[in-house]
PDB file of N, CA and C in Angstrom:
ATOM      1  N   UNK A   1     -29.725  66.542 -37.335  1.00  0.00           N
ATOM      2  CA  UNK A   1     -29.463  66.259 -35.944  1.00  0.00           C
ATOM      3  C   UNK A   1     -30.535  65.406 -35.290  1.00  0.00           C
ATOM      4  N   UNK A   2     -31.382  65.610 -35.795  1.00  0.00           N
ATOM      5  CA  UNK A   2     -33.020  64.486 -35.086  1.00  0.00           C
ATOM      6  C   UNK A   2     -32.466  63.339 -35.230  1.00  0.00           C
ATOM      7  N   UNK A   3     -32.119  63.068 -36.708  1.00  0.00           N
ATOM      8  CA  UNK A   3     -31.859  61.569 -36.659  1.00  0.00           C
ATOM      9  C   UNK A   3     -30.711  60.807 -35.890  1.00  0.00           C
ATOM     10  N   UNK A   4     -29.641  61.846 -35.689  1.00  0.00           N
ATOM     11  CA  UNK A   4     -28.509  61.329 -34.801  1.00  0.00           C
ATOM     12  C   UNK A   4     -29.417  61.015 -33.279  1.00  0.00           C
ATOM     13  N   UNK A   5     -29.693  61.848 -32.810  1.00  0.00           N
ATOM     14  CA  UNK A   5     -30.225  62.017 -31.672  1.00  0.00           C
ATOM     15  C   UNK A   5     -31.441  60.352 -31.394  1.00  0.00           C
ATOM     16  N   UNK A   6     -32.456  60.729 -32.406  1.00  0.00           N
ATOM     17  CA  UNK A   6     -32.913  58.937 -32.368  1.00  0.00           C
ATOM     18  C   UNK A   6     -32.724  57.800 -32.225  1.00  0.00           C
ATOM     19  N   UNK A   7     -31.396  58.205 -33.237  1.00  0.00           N
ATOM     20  CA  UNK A   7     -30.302  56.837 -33.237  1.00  0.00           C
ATOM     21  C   UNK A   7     -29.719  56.415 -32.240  1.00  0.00           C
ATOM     22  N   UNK A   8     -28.718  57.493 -31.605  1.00  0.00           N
ATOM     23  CA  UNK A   8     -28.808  57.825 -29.646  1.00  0.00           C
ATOM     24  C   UNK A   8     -29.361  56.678 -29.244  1.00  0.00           C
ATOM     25  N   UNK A   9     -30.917  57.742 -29.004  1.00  0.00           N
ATOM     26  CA  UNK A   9     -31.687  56.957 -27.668  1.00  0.00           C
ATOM     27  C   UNK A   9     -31.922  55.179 -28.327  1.00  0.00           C
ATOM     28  N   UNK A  10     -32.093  55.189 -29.632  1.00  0.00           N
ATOM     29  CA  UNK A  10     -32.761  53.340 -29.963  1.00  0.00           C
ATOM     30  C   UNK A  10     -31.662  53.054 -29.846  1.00  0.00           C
ATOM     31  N   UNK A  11     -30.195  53.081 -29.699  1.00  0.00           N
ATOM     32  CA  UNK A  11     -28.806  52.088 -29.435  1.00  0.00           C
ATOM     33  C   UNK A  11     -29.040  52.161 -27.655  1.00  0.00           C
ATOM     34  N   UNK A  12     -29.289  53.142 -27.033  1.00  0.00           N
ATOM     35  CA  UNK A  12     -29.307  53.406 -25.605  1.00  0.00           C
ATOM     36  C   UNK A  12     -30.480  52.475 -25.082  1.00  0.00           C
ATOM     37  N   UNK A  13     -32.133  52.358 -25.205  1.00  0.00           N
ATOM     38  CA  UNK A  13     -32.921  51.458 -25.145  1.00  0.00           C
ATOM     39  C   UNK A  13     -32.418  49.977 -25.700  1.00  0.00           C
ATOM     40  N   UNK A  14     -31.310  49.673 -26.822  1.00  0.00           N
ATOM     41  CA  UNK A  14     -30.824  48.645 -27.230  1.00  0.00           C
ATOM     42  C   UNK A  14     -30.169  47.661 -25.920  1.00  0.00           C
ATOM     43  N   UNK A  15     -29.645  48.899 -25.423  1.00  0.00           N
ATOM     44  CA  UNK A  15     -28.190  48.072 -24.439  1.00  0.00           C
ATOM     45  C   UNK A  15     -28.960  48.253 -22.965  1.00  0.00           C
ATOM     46  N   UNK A  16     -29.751  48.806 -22.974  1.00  0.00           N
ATOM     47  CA  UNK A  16     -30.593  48.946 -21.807  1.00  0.00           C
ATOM     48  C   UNK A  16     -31.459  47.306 -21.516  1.00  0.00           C
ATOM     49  N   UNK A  17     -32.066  47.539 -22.776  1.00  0.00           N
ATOM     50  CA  UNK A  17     -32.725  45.967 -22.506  1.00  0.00           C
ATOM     51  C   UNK A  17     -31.776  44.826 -22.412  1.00  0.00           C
ATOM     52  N   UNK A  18     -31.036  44.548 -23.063  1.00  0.00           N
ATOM     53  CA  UNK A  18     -29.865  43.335 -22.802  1.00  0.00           C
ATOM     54  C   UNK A  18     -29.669  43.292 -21.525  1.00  0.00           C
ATOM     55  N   UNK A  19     -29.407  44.533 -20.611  1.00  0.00           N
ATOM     56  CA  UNK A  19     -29.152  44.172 -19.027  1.00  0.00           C
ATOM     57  C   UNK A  19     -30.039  44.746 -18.421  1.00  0.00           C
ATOM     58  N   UNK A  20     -31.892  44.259 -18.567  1.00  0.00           N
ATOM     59  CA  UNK A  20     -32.525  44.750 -17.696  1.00  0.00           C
ATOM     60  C   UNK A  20     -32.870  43.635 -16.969  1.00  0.00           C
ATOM     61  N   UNK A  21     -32.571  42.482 -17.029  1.00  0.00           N
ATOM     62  CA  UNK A  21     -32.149  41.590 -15.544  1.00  0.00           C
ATOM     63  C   UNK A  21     -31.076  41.857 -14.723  1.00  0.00           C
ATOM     64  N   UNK A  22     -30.142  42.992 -14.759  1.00  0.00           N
ATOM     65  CA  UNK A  22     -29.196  43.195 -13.704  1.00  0.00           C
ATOM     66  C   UNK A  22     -29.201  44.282 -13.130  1.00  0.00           C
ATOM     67  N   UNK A  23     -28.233  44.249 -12.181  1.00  0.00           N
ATOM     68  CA  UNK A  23     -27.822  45.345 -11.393  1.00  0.00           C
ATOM     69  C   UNK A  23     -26.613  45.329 -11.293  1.00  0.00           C
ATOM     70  N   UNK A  24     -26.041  46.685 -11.271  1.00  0.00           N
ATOM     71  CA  UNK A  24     -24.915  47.002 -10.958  1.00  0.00           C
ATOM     72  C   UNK A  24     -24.797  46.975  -9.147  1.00  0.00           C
ATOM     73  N   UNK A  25     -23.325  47.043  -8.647  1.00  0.00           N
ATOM     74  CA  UNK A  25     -23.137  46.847  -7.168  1.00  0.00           C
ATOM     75  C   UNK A  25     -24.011  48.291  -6.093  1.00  0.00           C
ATOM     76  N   UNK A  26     -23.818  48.893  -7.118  1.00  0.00           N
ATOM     77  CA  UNK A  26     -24.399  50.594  -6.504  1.00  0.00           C
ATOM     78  C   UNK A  26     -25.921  50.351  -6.270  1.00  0.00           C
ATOM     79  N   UNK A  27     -26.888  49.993  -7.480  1.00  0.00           N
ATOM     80  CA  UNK A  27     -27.821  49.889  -7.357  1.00  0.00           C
ATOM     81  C   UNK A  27     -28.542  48.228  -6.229  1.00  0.00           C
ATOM     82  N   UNK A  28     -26.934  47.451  -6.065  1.00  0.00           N
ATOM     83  CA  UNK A  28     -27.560  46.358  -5.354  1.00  0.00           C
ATOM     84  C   UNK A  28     -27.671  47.017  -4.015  1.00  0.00           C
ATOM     85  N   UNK A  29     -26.394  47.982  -3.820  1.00  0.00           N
ATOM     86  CA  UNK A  29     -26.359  47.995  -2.388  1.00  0.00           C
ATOM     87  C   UNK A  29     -27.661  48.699  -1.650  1.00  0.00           C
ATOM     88  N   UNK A  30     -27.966  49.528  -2.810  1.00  0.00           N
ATOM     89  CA  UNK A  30     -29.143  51.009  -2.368  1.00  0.00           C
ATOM     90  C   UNK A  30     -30.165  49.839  -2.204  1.00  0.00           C
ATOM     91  N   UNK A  31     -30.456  48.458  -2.868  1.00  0.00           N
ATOM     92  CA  UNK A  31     -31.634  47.890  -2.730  1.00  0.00           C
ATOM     93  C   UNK A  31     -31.831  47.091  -1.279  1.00  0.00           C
ATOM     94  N   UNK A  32     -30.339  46.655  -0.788  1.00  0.00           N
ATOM     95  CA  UNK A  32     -30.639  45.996   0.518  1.00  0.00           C
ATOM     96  C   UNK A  32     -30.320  46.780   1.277  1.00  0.00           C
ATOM     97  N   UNK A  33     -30.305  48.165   1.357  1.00  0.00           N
ATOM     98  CA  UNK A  33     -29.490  48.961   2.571  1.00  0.00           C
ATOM     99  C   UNK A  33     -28.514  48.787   3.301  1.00  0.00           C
ATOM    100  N   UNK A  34     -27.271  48.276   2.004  1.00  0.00           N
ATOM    101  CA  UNK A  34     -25.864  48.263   2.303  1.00  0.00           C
ATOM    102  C   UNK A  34     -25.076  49.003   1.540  1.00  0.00           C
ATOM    103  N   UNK A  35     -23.362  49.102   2.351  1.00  0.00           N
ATOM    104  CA  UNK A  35     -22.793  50.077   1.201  1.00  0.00           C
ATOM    105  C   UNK A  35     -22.383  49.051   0.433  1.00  0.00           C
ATOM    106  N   UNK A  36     -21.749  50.287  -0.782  1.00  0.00           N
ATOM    107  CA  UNK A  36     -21.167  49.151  -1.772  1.00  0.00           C
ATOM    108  C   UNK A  36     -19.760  48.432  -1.319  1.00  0.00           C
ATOM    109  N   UNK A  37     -19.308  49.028  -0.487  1.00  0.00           N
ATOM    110  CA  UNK A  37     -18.296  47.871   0.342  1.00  0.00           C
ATOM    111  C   UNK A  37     -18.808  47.096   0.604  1.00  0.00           C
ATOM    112  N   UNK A  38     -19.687  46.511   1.552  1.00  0.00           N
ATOM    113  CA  UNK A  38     -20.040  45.319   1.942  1.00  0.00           C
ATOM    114  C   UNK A  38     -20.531  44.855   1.124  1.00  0.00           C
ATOM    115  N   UNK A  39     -20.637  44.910  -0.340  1.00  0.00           N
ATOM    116  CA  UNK A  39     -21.255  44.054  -1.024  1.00  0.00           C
ATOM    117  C   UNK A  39     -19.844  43.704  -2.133  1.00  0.00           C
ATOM    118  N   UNK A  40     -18.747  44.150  -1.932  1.00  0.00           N
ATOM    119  CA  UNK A  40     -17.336  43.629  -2.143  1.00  0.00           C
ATOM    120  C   UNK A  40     -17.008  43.150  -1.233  1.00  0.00           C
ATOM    121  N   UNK A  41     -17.480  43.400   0.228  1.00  0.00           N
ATOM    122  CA  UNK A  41     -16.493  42.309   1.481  1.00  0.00           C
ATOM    123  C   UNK A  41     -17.588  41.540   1.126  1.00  0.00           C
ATOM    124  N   UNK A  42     -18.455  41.126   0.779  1.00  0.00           N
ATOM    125  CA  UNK A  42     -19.451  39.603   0.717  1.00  0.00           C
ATOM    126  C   UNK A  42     -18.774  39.033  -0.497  1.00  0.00           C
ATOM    127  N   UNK A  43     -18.071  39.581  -1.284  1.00  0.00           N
ATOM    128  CA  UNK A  43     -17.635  39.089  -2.865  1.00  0.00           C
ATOM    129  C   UNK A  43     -16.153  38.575  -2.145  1.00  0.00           C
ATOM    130  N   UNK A  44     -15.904  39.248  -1.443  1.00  0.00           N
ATOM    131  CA  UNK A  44     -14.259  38.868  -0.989  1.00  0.00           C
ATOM    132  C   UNK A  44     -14.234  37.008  -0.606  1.00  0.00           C
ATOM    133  N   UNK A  45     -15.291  37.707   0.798  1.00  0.00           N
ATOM    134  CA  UNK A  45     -15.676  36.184   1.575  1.00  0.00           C
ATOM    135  C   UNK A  45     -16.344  35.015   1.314  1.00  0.00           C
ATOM    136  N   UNK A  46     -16.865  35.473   0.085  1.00  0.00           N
ATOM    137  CA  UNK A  46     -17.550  34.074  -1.299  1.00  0.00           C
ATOM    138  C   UNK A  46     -18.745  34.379   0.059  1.00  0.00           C
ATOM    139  N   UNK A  47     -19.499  35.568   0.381  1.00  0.00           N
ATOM    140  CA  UNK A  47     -20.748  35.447   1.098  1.00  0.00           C
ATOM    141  C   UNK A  47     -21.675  35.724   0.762  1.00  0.00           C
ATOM    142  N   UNK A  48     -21.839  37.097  -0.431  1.00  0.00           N
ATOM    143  CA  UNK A  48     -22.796  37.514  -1.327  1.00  0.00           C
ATOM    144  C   UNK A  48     -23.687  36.531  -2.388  1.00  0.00           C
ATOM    145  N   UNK A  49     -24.388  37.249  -3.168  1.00  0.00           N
ATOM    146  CA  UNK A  49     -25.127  36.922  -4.519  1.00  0.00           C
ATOM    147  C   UNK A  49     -23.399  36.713  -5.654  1.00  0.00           C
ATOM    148  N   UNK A  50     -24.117  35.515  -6.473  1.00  0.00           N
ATOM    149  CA  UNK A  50     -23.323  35.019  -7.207  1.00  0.00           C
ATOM    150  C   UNK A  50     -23.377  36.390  -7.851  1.00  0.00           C
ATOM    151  N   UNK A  51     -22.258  36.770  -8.913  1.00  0.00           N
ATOM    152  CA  UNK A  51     -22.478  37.982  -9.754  1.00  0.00           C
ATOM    153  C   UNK A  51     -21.436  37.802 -10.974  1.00  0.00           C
ATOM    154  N   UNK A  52     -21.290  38.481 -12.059  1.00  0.00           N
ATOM    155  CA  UNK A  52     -21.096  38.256 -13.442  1.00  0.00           C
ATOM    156  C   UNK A  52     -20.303  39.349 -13.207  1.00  0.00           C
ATOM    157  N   UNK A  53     -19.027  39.159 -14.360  1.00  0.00           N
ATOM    158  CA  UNK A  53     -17.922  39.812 -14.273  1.00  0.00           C
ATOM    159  C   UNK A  53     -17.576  40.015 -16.137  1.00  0.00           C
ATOM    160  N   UNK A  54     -18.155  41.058 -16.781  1.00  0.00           N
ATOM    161  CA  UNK A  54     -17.419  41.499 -18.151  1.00  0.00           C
ATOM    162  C   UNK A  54     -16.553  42.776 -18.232  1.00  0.00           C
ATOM    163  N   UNK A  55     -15.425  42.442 -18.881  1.00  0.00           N
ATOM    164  CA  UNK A  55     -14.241  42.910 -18.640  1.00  0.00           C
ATOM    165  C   UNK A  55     -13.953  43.758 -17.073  1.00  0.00           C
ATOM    166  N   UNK A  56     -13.926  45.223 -16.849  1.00  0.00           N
ATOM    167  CA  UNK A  56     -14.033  45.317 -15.708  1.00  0.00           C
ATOM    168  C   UNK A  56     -15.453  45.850 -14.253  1.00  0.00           C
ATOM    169  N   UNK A  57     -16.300  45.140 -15.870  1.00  0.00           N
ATOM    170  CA  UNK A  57     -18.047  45.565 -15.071  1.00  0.00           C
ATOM    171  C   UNK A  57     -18.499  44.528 -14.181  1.00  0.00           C
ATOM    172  N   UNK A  58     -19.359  44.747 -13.119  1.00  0.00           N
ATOM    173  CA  UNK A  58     -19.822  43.844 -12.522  1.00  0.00           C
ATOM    174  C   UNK A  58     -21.434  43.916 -12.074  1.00  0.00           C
ATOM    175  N   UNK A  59     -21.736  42.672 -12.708  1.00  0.00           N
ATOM    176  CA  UNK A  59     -23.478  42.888 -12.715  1.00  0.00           C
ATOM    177  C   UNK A  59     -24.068  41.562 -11.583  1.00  0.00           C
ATOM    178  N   UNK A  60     -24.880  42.292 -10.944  1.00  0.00           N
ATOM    179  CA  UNK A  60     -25.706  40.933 -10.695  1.00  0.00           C
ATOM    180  C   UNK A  60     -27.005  40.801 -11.090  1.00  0.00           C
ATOM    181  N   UNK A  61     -27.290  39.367 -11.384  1.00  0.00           N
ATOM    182  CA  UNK A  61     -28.772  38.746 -12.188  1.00  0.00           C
ATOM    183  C   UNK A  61     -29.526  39.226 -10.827  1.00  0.00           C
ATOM    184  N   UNK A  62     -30.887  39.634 -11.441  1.00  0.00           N
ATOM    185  CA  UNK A  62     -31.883  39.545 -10.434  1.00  0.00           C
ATOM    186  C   UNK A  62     -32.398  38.268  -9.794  1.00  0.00           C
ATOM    187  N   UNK A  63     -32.675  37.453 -10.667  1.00  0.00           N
ATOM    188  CA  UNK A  63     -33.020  36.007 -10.459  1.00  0.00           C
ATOM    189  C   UNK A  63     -32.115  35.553  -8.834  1.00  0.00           C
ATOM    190  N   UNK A  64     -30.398  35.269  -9.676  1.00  0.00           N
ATOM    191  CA  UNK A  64     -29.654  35.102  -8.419  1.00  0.00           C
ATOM    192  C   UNK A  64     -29.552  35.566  -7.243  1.00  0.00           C
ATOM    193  N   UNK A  65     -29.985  37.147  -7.209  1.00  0.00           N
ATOM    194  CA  UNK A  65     -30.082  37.920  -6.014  1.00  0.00           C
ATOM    195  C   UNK A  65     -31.359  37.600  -5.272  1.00  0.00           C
ATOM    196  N   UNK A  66     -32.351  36.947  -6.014  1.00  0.00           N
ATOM    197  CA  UNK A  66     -33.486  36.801  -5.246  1.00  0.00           C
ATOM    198  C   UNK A  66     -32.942  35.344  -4.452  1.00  0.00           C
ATOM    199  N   UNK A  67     -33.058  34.564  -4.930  1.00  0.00           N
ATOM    200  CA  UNK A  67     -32.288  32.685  -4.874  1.00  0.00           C
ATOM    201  C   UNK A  67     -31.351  33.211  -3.638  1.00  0.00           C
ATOM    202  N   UNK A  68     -30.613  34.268  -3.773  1.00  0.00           N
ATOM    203  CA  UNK A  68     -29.149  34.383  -2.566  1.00  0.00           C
ATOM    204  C   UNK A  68     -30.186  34.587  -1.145  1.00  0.00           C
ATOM    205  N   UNK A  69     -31.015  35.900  -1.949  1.00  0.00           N
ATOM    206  CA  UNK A  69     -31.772  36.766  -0.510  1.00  0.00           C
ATOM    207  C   UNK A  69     -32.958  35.298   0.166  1.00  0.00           C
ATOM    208  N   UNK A  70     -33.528  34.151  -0.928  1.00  0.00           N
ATOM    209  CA  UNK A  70     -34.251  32.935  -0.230  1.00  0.00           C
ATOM    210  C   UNK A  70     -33.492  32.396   0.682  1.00  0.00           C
ATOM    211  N   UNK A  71     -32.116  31.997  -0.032  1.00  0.00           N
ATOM    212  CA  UNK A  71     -31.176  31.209   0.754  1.00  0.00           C
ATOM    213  C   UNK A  71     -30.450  31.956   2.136  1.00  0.00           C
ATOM    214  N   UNK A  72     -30.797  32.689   2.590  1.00  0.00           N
ATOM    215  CA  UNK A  72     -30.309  33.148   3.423  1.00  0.00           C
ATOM    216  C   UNK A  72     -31.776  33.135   4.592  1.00  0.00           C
ATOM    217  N   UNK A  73     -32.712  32.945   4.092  1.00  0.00           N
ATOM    218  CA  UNK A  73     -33.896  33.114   5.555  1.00  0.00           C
ATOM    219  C   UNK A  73     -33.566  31.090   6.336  1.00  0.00           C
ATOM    220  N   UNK A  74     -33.922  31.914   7.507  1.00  0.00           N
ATOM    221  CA  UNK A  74     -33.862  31.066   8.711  1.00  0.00           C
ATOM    222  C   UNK A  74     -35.051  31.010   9.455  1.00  0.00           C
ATOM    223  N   UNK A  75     -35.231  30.030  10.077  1.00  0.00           N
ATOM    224  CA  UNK A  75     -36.841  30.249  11.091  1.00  0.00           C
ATOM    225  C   UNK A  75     -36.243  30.551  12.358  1.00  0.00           C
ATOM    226  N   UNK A  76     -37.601  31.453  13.067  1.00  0.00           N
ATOM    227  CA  UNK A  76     -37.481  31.737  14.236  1.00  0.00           C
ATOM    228  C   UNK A  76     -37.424  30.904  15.174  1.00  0.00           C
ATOM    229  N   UNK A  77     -36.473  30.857  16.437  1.00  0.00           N
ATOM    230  CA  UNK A  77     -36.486  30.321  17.579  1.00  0.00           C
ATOM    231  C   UNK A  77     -37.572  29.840  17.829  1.00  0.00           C
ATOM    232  N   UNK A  78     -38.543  28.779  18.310  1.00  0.00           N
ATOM    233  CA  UNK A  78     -39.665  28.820  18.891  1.00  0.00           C
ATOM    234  C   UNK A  78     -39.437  29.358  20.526  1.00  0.00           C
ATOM    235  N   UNK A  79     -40.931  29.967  20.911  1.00  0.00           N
ATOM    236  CA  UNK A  79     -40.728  30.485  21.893  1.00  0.00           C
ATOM    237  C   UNK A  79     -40.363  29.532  23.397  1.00  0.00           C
ATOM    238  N   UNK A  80     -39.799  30.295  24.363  1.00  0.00           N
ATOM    239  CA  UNK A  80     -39.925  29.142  25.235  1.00  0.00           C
ATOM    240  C   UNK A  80     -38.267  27.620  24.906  1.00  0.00           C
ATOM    241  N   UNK A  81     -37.872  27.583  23.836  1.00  0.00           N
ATOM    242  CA  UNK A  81     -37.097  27.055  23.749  1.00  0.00           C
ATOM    243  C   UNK A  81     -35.753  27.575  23.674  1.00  0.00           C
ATOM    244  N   UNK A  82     -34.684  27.199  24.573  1.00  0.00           N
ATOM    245  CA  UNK A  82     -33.340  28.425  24.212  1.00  0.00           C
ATOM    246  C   UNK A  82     -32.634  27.430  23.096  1.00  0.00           C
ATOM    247  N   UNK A  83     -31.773  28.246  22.477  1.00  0.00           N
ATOM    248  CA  UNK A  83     -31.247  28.200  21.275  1.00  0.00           C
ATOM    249  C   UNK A  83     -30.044  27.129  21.717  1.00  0.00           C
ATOM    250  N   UNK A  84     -29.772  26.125  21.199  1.00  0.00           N
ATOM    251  CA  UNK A  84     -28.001  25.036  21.556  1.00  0.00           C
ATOM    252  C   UNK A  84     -27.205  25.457  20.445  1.00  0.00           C
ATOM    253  N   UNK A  85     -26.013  25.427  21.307  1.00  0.00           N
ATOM    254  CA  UNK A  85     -25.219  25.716  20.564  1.00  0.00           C
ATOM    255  C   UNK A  85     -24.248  25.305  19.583  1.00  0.00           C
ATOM    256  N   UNK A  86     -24.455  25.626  18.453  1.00  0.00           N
ATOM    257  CA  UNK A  86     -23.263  24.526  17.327  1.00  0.00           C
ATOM    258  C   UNK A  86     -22.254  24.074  17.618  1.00  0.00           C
ATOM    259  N   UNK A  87     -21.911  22.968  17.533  1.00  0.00           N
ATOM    260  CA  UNK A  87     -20.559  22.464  17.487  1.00  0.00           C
ATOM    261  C   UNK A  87     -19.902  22.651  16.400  1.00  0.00           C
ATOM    262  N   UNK A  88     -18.717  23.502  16.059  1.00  0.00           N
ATOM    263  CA  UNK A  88     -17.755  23.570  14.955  1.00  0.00           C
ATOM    264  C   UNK A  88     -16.828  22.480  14.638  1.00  0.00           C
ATOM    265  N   UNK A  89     -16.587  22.264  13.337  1.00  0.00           N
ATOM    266  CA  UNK A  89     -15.507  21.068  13.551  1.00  0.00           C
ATOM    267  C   UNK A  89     -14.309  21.932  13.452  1.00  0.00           C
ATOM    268  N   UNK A  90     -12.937  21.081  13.923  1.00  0.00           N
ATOM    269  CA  UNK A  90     -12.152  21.700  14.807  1.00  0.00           C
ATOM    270  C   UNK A  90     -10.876  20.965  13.840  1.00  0.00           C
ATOM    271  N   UNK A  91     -10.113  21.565  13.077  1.00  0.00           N
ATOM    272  CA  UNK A  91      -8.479  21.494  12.135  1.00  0.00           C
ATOM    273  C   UNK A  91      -8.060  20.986  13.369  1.00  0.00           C
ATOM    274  N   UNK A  92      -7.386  19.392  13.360  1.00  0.00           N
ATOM    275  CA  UNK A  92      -6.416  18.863  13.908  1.00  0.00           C
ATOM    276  C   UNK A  92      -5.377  19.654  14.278  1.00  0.00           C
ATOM    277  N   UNK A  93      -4.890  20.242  13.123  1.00  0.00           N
ATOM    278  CA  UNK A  93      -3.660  20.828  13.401  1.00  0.00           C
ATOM    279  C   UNK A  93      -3.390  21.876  14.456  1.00  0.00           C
ATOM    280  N   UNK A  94      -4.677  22.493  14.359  1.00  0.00           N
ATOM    281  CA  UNK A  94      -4.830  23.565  14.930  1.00  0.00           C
ATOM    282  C   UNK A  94      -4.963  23.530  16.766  1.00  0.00           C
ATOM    283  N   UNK A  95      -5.121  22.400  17.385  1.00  0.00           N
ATOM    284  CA  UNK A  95      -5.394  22.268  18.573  1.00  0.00           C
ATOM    285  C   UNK A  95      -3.644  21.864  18.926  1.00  0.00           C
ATOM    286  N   UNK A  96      -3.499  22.948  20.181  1.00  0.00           N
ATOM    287  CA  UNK A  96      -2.411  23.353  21.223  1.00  0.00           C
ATOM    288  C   UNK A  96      -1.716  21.745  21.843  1.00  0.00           C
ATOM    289  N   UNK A  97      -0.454  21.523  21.642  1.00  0.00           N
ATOM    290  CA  UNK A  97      -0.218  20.450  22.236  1.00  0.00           C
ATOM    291  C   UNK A  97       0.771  20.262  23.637  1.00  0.00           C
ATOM    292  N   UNK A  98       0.006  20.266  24.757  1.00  0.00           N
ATOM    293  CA  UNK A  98       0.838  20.756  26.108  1.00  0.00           C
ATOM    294  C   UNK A  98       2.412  20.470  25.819  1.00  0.00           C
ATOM    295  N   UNK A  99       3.016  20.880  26.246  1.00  0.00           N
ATOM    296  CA  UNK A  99       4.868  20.851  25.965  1.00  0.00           C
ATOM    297  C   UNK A  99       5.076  19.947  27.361  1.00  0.00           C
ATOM    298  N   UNK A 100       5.974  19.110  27.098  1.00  0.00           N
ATOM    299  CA  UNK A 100       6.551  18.194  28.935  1.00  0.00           C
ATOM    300  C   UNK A 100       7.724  18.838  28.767  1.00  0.00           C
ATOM    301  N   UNK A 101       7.825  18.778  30.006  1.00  0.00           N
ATOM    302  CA  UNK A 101       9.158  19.561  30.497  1.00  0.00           C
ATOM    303  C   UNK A 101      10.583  18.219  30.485  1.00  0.00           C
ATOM    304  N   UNK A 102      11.566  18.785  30.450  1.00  0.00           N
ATOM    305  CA  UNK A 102      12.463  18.132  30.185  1.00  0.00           C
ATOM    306  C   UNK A 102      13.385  18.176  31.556  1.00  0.00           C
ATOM    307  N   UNK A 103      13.255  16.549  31.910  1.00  0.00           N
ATOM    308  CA  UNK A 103      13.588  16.831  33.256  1.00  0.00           C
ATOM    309  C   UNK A 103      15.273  16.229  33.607  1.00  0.00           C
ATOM    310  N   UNK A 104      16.465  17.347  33.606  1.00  0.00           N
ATOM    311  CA  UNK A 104      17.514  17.130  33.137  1.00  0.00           C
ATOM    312  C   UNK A 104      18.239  16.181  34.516  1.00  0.00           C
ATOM    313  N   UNK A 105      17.696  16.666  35.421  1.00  0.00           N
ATOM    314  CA  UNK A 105      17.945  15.974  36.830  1.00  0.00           C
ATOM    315  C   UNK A 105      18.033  14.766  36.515  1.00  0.00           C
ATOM    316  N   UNK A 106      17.026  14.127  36.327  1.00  0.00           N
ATOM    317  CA  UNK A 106      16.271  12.656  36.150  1.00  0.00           C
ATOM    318  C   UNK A 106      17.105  11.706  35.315  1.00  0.00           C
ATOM    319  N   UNK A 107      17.959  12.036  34.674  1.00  0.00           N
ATOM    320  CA  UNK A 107      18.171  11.286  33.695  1.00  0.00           C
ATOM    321  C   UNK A 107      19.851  10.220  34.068  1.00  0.00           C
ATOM    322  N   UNK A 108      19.585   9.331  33.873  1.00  0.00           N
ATOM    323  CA  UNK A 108      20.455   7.708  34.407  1.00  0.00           C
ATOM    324  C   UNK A 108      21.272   7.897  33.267  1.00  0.00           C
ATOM    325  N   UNK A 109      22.490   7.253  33.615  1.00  0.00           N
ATOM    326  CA  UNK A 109      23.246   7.037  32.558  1.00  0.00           C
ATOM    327  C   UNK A 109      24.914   7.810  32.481  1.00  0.00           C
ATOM    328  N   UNK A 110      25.503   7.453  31.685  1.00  0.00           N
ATOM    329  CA  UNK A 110      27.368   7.857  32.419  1.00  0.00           C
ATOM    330  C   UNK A 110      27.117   9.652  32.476  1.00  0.00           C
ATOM    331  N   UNK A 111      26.297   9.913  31.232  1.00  0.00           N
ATOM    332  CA  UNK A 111      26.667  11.992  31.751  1.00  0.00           C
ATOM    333  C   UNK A 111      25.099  11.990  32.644  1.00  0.00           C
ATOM    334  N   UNK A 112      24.811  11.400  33.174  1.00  0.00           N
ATOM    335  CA  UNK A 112      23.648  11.873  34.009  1.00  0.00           C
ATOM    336  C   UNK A 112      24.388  11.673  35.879  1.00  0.00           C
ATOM    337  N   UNK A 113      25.069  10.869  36.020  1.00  0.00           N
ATOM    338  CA  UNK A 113      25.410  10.296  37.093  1.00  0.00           C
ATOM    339  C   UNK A 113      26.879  11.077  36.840  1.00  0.00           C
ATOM    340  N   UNK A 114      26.884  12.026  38.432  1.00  0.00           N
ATOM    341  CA  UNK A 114      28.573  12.847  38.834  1.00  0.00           C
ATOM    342  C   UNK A 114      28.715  11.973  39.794  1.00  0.00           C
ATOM    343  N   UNK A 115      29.242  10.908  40.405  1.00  0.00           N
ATOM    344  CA  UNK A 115      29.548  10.265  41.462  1.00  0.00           C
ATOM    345  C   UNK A 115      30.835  10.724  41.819  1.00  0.00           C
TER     346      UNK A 115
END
């Protein structure tokens, strides 16, 4: 039984080291003090750390999580200056186009004119 048991732990230290650059979502969330939902609604919204997907496991690189957590700092306001505000660009399609009224009175012509 020793030797089973050895064998155990050196396959367990085996697969341990292969993913000791990652994290699982549980251990990401406990690291930024989020749940592990929001670190699937950041995966939803393409907003999170890039992350690796084998069969139905999901790991993220440390490397990338650091690179995500750089890419995300911003500088402070300087003091004394207020903040302007972004302009968004704006889907053509999407802007409201007033309706004209249809003015049935108005209109010339043999069915417009009861003489």
């Amino acid at each position: 039984m020793p030797e089973l048991q050895s064998s155990e732990a050196k396959e367990t230290d085996r697969l341990s080291s292969i993913l000791a650059g990652y994290l699982i979502p549980k251990d990401l969330a406990r690291a930024l003090g989020v749940s592990e939902r929001t670190i699937a609604r950041w995966h939803h919204f393409r907003e999170g750390p890039p992350r690796v997907v084998i069969g139905r496991k999901v790991f993220y690189r440390l490397e990338s999580v650091s690179a995500w957590i750089a890419s995300c700092e911003r500088p402070e306001p300087r003091a004394g200056h207020a903040r302007r505000a972004r302009l968004r660009a704006v889907d053509p399609s999407r802007i409201p186009i007033p309706m004209q009224r249809n003015h049935v009175g108005t209109l010339s012509g043999p069915s417009g004119s009861h003489n």
